[in-house]
C-alpha atoms as a PDB file:
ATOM      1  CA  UNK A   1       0.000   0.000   0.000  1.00  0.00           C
ATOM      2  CA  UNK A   2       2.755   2.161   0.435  1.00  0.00           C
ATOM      3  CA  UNK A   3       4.029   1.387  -2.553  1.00  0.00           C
ATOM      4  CA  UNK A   4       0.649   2.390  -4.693  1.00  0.00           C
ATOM      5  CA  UNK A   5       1.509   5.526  -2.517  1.00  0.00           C
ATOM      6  CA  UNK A   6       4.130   6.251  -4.209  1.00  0.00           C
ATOM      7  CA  UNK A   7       3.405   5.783  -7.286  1.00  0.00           C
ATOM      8  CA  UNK A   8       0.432   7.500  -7.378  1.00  0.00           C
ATOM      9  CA  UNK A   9       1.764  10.395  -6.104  1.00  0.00           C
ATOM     10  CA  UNK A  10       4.590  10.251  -9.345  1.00  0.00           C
ATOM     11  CA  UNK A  11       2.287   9.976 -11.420  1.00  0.00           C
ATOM     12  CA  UNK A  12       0.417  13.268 -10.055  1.00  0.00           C
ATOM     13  CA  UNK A  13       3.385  14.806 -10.879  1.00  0.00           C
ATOM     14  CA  UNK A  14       4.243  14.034 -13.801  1.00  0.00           C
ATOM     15  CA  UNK A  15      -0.059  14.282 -14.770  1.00  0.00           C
ATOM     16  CA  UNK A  16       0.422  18.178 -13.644  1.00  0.00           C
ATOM     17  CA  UNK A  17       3.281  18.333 -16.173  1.00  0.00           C
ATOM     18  CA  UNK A  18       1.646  17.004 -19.451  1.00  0.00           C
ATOM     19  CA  UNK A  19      -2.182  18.985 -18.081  1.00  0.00           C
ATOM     20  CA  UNK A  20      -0.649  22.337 -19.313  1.00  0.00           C
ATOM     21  CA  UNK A  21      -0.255  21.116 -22.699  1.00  0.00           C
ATOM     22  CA  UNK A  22      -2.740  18.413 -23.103  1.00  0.00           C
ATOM     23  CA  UNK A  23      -6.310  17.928 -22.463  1.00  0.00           C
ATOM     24  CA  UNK A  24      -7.326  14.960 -19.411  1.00  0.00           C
ATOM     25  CA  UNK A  25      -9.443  12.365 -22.056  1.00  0.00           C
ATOM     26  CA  UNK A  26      -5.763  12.585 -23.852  1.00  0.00           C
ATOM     27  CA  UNK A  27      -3.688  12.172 -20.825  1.00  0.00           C
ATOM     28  CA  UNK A  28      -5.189   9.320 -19.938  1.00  0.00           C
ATOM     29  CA  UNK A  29      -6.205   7.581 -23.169  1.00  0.00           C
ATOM     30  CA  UNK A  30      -1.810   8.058 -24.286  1.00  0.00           C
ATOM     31  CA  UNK A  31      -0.885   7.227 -20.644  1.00  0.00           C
ATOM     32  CA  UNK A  32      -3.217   3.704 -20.748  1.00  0.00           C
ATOM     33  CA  UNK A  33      -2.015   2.730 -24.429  1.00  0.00           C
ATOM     34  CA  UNK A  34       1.797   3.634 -23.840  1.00  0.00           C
ATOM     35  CA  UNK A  35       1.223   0.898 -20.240  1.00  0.00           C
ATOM     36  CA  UNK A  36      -0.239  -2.179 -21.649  1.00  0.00           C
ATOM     37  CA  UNK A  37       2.747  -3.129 -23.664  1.00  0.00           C
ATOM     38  CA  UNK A  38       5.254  -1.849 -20.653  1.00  0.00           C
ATOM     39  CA  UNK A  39       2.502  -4.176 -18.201  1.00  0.00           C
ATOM     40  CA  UNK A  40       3.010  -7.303 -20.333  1.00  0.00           C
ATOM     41  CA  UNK A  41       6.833  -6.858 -20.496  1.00  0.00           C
ATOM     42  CA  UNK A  42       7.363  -6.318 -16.859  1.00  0.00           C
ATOM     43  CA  UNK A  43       5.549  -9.146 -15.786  1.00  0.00           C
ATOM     44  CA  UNK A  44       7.493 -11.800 -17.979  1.00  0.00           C
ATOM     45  CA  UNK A  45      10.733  -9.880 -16.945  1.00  0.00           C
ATOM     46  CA  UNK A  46       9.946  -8.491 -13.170  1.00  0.00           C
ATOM     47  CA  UNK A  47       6.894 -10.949 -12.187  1.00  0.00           C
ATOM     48  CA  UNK A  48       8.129 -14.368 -13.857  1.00  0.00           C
ATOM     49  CA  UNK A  49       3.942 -14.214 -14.957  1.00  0.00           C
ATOM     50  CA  UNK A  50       2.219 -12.914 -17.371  1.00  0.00           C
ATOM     51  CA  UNK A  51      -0.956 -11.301 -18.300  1.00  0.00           C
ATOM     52  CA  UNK A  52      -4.014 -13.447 -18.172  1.00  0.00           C
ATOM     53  CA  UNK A  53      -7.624 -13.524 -19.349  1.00  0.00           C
ATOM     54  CA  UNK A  54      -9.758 -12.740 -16.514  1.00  0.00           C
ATOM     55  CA  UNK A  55     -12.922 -15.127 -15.714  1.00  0.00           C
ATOM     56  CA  UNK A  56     -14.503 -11.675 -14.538  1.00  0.00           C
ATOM     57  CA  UNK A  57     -13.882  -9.655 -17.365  1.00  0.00           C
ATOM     58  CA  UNK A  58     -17.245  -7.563 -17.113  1.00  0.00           C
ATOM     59  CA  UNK A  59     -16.144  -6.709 -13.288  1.00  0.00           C
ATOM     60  CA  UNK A  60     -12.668  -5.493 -14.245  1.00  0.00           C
ATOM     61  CA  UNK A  61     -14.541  -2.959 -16.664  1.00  0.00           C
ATOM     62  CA  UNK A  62     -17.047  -1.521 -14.305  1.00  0.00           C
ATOM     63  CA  UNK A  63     -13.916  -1.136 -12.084  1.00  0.00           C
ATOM     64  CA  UNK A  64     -12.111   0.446 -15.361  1.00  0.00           C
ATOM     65  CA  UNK A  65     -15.156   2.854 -15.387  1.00  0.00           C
ATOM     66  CA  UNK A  66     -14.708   4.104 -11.823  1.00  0.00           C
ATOM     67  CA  UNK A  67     -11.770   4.537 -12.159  1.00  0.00           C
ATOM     68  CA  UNK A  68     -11.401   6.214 -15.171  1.00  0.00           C
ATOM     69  CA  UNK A  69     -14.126   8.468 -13.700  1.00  0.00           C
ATOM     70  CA  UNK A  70     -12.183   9.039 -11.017  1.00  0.00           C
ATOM     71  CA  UNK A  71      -8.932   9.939 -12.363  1.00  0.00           C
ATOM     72  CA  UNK A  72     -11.035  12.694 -14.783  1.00  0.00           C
ATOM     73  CA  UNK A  73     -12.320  14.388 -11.998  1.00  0.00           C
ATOM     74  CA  UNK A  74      -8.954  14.042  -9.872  1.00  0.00           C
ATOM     75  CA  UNK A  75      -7.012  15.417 -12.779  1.00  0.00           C
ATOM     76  CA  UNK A  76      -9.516  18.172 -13.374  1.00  0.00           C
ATOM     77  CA  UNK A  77      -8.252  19.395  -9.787  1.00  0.00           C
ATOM     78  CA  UNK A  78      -4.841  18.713  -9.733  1.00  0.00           C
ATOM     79  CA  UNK A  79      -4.782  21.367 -12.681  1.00  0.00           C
ATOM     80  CA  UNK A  80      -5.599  24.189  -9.622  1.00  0.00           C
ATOM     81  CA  UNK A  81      -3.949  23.003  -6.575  1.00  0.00           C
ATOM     82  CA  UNK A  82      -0.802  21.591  -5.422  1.00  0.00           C
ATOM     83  CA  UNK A  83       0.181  17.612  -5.188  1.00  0.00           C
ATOM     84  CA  UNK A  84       0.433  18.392  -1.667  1.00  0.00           C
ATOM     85  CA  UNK A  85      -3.284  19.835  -1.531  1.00  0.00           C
ATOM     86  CA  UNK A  86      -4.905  17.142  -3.526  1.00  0.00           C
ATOM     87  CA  UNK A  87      -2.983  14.274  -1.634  1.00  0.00           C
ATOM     88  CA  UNK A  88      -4.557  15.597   1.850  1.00  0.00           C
ATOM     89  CA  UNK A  89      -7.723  16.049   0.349  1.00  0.00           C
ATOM     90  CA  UNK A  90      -8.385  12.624  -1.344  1.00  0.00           C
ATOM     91  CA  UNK A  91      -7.359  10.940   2.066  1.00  0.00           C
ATOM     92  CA  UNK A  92     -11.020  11.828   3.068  1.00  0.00           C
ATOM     93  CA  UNK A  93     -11.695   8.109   1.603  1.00  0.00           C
ATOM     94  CA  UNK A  94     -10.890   5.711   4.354  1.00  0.00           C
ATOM     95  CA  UNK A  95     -13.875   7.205   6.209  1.00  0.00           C
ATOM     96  CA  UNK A  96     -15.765   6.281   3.414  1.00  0.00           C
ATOM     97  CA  UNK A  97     -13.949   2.958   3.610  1.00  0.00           C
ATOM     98  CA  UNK A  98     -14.290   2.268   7.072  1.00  0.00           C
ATOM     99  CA  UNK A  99     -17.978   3.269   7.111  1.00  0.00           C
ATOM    100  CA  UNK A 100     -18.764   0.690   3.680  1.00  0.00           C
ATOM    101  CA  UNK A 101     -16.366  -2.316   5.245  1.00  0.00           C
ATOM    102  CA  UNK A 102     -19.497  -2.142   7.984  1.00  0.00           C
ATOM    103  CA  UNK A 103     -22.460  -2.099   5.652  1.00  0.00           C
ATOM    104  CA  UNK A 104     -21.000  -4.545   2.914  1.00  0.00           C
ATOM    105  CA  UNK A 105     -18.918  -6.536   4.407  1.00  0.00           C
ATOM    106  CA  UNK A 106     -19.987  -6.235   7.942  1.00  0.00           C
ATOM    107  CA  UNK A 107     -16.272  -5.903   8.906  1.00  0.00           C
ATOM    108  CA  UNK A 108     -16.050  -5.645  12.833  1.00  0.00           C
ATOM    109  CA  UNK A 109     -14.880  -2.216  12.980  1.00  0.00           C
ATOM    110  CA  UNK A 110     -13.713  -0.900  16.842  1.00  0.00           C
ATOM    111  CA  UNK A 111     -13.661   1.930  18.256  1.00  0.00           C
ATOM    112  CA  UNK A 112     -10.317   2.698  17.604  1.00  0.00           C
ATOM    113  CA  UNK A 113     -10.735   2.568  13.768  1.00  0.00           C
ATOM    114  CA  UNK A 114     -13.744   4.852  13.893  1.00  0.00           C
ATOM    115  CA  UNK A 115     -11.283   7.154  15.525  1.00  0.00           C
ATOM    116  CA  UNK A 116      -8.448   7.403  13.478  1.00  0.00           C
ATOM    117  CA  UNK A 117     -10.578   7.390  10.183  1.00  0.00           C
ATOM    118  CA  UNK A 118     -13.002  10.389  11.809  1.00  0.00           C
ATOM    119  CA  UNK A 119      -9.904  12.118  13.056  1.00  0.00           C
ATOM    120  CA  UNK A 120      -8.598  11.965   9.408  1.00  0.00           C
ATOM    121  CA  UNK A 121     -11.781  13.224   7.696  1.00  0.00           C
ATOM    122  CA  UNK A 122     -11.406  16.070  10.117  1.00  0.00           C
ATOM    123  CA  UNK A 123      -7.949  16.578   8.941  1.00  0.00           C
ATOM    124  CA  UNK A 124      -9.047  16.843   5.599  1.00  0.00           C
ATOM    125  CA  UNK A 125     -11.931  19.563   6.502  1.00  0.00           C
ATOM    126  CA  UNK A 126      -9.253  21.825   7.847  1.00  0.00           C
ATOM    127  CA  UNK A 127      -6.797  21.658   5.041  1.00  0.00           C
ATOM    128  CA  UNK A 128     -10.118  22.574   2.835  1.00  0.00           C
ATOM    129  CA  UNK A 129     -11.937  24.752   4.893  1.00  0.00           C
ATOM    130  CA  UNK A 130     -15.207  25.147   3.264  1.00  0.00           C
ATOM    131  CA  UNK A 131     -16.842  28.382   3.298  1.00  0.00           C
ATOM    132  CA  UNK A 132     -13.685  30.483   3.962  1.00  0.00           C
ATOM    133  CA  UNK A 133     -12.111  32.702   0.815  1.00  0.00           C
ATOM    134  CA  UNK A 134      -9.485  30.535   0.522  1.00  0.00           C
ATOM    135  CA  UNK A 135     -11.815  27.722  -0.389  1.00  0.00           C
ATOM    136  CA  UNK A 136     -11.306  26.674  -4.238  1.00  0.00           C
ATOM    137  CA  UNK A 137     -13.917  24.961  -5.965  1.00  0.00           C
ATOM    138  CA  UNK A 138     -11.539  22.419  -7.463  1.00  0.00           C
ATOM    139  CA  UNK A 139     -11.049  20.508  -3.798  1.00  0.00           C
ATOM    140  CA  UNK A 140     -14.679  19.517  -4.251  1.00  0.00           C
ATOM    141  CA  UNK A 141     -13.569  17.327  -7.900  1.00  0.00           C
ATOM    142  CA  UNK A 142     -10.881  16.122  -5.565  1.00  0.00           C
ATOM    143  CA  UNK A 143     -13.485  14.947  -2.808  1.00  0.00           C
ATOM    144  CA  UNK A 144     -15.520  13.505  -5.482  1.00  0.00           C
ATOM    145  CA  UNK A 145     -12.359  11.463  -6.995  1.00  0.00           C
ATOM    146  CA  UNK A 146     -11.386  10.029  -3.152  1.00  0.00           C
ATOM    147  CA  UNK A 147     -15.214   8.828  -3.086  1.00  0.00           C
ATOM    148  CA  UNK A 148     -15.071   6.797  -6.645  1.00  0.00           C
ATOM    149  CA  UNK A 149     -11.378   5.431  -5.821  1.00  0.00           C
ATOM    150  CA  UNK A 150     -13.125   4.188  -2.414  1.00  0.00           C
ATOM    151  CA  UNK A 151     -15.587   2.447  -4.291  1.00  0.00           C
ATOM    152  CA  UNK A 152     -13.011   0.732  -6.262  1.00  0.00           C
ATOM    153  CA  UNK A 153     -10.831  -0.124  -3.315  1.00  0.00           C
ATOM    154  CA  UNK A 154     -13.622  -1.824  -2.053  1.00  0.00           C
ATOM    155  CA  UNK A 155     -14.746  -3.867  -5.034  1.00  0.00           C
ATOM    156  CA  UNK A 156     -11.303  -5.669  -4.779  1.00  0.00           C
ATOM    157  CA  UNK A 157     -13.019  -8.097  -2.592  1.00  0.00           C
ATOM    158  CA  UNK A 158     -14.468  -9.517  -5.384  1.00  0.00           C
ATOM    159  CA  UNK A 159     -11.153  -9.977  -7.913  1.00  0.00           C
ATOM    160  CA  UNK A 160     -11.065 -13.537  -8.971  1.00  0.00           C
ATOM    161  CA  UNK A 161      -8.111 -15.551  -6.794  1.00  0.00           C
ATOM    162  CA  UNK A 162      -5.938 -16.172 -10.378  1.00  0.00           C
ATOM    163  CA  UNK A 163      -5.928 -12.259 -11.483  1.00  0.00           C
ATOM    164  CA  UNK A 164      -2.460 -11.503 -10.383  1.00  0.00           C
ATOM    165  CA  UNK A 165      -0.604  -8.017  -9.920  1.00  0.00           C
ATOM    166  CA  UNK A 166      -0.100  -7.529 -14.013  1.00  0.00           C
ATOM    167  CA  UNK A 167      -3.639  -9.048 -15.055  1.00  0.00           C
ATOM    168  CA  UNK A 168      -5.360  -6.447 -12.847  1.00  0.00           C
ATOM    169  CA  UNK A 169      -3.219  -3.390 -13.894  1.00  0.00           C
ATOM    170  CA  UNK A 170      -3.553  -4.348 -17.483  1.00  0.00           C
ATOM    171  CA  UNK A 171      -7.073  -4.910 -17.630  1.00  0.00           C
ATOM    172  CA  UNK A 172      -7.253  -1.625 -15.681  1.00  0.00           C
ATOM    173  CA  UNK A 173      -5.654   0.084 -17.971  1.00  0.00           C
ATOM    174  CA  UNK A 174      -7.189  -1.372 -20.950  1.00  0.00           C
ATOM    175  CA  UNK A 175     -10.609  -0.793 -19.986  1.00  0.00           C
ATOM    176  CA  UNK A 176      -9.449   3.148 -19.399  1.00  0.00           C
ATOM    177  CA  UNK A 177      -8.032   3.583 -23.052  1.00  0.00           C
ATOM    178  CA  UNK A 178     -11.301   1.952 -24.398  1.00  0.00           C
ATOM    179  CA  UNK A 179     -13.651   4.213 -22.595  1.00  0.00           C
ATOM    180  CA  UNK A 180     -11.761   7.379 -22.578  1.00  0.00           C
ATOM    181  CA  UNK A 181     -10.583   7.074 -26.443  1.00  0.00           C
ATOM    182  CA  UNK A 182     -14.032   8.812 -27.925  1.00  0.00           C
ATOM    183  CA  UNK A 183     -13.384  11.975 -25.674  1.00  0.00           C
ATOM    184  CA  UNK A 184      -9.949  11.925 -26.240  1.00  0.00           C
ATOM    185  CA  UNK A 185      -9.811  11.504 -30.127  1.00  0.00           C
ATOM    186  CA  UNK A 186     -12.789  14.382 -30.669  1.00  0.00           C
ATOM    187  CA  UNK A 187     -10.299  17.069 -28.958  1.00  0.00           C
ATOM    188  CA  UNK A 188      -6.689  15.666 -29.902  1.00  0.00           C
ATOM    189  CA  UNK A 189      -4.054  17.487 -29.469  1.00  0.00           C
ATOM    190  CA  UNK A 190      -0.987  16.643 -31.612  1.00  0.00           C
ATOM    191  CA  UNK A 191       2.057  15.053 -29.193  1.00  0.00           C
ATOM    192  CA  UNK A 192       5.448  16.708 -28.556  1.00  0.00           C
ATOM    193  CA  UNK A 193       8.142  13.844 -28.641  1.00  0.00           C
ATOM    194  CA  UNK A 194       9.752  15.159 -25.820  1.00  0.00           C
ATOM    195  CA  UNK A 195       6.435  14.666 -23.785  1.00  0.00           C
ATOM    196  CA  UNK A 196       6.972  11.107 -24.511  1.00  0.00           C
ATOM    197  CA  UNK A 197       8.975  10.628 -21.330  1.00  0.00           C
ATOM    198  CA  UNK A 198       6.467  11.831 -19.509  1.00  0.00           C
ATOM    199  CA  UNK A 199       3.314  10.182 -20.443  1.00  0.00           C
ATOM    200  CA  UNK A 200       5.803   7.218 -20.407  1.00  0.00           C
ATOM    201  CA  UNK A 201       6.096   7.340 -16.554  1.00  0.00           C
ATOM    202  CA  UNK A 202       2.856   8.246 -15.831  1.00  0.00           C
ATOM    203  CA  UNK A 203       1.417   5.520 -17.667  1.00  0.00           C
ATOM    204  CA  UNK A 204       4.045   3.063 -15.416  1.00  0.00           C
ATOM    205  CA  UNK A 205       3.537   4.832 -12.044  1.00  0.00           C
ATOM    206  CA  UNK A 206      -0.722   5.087 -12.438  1.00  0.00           C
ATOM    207  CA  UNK A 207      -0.857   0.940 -13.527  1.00  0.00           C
ATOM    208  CA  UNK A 208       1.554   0.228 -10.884  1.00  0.00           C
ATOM    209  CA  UNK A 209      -0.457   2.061  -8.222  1.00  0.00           C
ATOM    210  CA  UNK A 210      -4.089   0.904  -9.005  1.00  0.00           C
ATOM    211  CA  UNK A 211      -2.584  -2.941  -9.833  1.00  0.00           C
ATOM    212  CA  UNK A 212      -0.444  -3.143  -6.251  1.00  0.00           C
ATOM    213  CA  UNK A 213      -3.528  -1.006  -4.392  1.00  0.00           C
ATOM    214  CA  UNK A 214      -6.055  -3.547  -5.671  1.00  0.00           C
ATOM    215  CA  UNK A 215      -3.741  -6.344  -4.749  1.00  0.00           C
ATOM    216  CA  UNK A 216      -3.206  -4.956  -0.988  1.00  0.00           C
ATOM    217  CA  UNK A 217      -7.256  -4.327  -0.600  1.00  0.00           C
ATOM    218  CA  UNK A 218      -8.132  -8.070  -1.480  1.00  0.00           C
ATOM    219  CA  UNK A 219      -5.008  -9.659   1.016  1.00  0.00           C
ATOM    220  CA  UNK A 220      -6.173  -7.230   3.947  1.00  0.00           C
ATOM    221  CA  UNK A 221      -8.997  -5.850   5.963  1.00  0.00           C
ATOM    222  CA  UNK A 222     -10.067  -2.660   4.521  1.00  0.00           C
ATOM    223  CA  UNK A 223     -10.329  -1.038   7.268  1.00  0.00           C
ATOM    224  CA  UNK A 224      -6.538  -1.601   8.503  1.00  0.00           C
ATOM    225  CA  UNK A 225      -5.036  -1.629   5.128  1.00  0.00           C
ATOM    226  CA  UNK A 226      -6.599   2.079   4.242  1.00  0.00           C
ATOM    227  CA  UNK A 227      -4.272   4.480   7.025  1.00  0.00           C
ATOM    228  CA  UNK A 228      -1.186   3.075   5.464  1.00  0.00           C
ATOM    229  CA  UNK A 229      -2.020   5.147   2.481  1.00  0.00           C
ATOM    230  CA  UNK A 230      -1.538   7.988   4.523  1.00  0.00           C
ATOM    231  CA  UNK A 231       2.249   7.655   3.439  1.00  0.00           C
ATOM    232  CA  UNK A 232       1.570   9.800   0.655  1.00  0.00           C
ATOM    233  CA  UNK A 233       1.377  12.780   2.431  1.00  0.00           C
ATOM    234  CA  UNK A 234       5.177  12.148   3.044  1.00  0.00           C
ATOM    235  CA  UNK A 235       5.855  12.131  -0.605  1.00  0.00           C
ATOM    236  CA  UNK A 236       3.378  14.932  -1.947  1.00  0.00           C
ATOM    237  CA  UNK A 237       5.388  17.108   0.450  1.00  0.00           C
ATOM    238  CA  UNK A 238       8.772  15.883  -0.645  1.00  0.00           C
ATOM    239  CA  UNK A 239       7.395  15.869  -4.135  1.00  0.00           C
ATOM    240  CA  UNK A 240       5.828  19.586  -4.239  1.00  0.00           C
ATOM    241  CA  UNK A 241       8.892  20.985  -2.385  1.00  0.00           C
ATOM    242  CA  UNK A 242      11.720  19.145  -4.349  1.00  0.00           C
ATOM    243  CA  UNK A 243      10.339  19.526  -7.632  1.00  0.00           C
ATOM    244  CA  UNK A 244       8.093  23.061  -7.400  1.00  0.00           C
ATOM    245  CA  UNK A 245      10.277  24.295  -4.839  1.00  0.00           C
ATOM    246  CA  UNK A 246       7.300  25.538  -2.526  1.00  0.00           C
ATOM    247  CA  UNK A 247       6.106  24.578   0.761  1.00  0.00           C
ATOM    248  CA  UNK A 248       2.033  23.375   1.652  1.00  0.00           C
ATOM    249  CA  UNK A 249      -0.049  26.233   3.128  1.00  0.00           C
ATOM    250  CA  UNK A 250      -0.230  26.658   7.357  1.00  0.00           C
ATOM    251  CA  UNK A 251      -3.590  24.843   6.785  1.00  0.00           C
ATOM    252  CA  UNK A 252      -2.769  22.149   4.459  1.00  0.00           C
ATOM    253  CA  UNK A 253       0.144  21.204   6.324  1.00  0.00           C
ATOM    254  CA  UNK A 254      -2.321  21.489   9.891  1.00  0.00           C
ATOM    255  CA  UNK A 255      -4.407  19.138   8.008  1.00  0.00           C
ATOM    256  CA  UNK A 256      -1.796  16.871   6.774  1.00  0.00           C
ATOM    257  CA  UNK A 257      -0.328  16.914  10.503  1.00  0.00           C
ATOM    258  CA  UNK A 258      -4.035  15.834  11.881  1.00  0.00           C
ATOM    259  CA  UNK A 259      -4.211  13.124   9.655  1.00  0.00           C
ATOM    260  CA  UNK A 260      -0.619  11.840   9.869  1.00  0.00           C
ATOM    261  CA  UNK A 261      -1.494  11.462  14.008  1.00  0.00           C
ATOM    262  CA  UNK A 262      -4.198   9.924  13.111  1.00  0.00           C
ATOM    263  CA  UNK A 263      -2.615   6.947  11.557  1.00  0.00           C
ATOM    264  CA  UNK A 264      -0.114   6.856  14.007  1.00  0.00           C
ATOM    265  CA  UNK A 265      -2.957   5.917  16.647  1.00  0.00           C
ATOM    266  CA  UNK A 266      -4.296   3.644  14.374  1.00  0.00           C
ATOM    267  CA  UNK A 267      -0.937   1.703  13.706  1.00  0.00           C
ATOM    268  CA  UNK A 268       0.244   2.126  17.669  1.00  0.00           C
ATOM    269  CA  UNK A 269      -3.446   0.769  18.384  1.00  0.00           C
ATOM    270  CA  UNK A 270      -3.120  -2.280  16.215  1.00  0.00           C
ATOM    271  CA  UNK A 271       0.228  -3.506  17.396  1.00  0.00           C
ATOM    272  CA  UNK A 272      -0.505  -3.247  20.812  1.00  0.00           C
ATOM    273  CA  UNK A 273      -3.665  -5.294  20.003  1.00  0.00           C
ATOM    274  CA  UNK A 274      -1.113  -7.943  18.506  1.00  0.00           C
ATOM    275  CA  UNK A 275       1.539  -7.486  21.384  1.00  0.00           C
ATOM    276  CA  UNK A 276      -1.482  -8.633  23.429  1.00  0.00           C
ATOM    277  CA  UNK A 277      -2.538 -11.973  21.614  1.00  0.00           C
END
């Protein structure tokens, strides 16, 4: 999970990179094509596997539609706010998580868990702040996003036992490129071969981080596995500072610091529950 963390937050960056120049049904449609042949290579060469047909190929593209869904309206707000200020912001979705895992799966979810996931929606309020003139419009497509990539987190319940790591990316990406391509090919924009590099990573880091996510949510509890993805907020920073050179507002970083002590509770509370049995 902290992995996917990672790479998700590369591929932010290099997204805000190619969304100056490019419009998102583009991004996304070049980004899917350029992984599927990278996806098949790397799991001969990296995974000693390789791509397989999915007995649940219908399910993998309803979970291709959410998240290509997702990633529209997440992209549409990274355009206006800082990798720093969209990471805090999409963390709003392990309350969403936590709350689900007790209505669909009827996960036994403790006291504890309902605190740090609370505590971390509350995090995310501040570094918004709704209402105030600071407020831009663009964290709501970012709240939006964090509620379709919970849906899809929790959906990986259901991915067949043989659909390894590459299978799920693939088909993940595949499923994007065939829905996005109509939007994408009525507004094309020609390429720049120096962009290539870029939509070349992105396309790597996004697979990567939806394929390994998906692959964490079906080996664990949702409701333990979700805090870990608070790691990101350790890389958006790193990432916005080292590569923008600018530091997250008093308020983001407030927000980010409410829901980093958050997950510390949460992970103290767990392996004290474990030191115990």
């Amino acid at each position: 999970m902290c992995t996917a963390s990672l790479c998700f937050n590369l591929n932010d960056t290099f997204t805000k990179f190619l969304s100056v120049r490019y419009g998102i049904s583009e991004i996304i449609l070049v980004r899917s094509l350029i992984a599927l042949p990278l996806l098949a290579v790397m799991a001969v060469v990296i995974g000693r596997a390789r791509v397989r047909w999915s007995s649940r190929i219908l399910f993998h593209g309803m979970r291709g539609a959410l998240n290509l869904l997702a990633a529209y309206l997440y992209i549409t707000g990274l355009q206006y706010l800082s990798i720093t200020e969209a990471t805090v912001i999409l963390f709003s979705s392990p309350l969403i998580v936590t709350l689900a895992t007790t209505l669909i799966f009827k996960e036994a979810v403790g006291l504890q868990k309902w605190a740090a996931a609370i505590c971390s929606f509350a995090g995310v309020i501040i570094a918004i702040r709704p209402g105030a003139d600071a407020f831009q419009p663009a964290s709501l497509c970012i709240l939006a996003a964090s509620f379709l990539y919970a849906a899809n987190s929790l959906t990986s319940r259901w991915i067949p036992e043989a659909d390894n790591l590459w299978t799920v990316s693939f088909l993940s990406a595949a499923f994007s490129a065939l829905l996005v391509s109509p939007l994408a090919l009525a507004d094309w924009t020609p390429m720049r071969s120096e962009d290539l590099m870029f939509f070349t990573a992105a396309a790597l880091c996004s697979s990567l981080g939806i394929g390994l996510a998906s692959l964490a949510y079906r080996l664990a509890l949702a409701s333990d596995l979700a805090p870990y993805a608070y790691s990101g907020l350790i890389w958006s920073a790193g990432i916005t500072w080292i590569v923008w050179g600018t530091m997250p507002t008093a308020w983001t970083l407030l927000g980010a610091c409410v829901i980093a002590a958050s997950s510390l509770f949460h992970f103290a509370s767990s392996r004290r529950a474990l030191d115990l049995k």
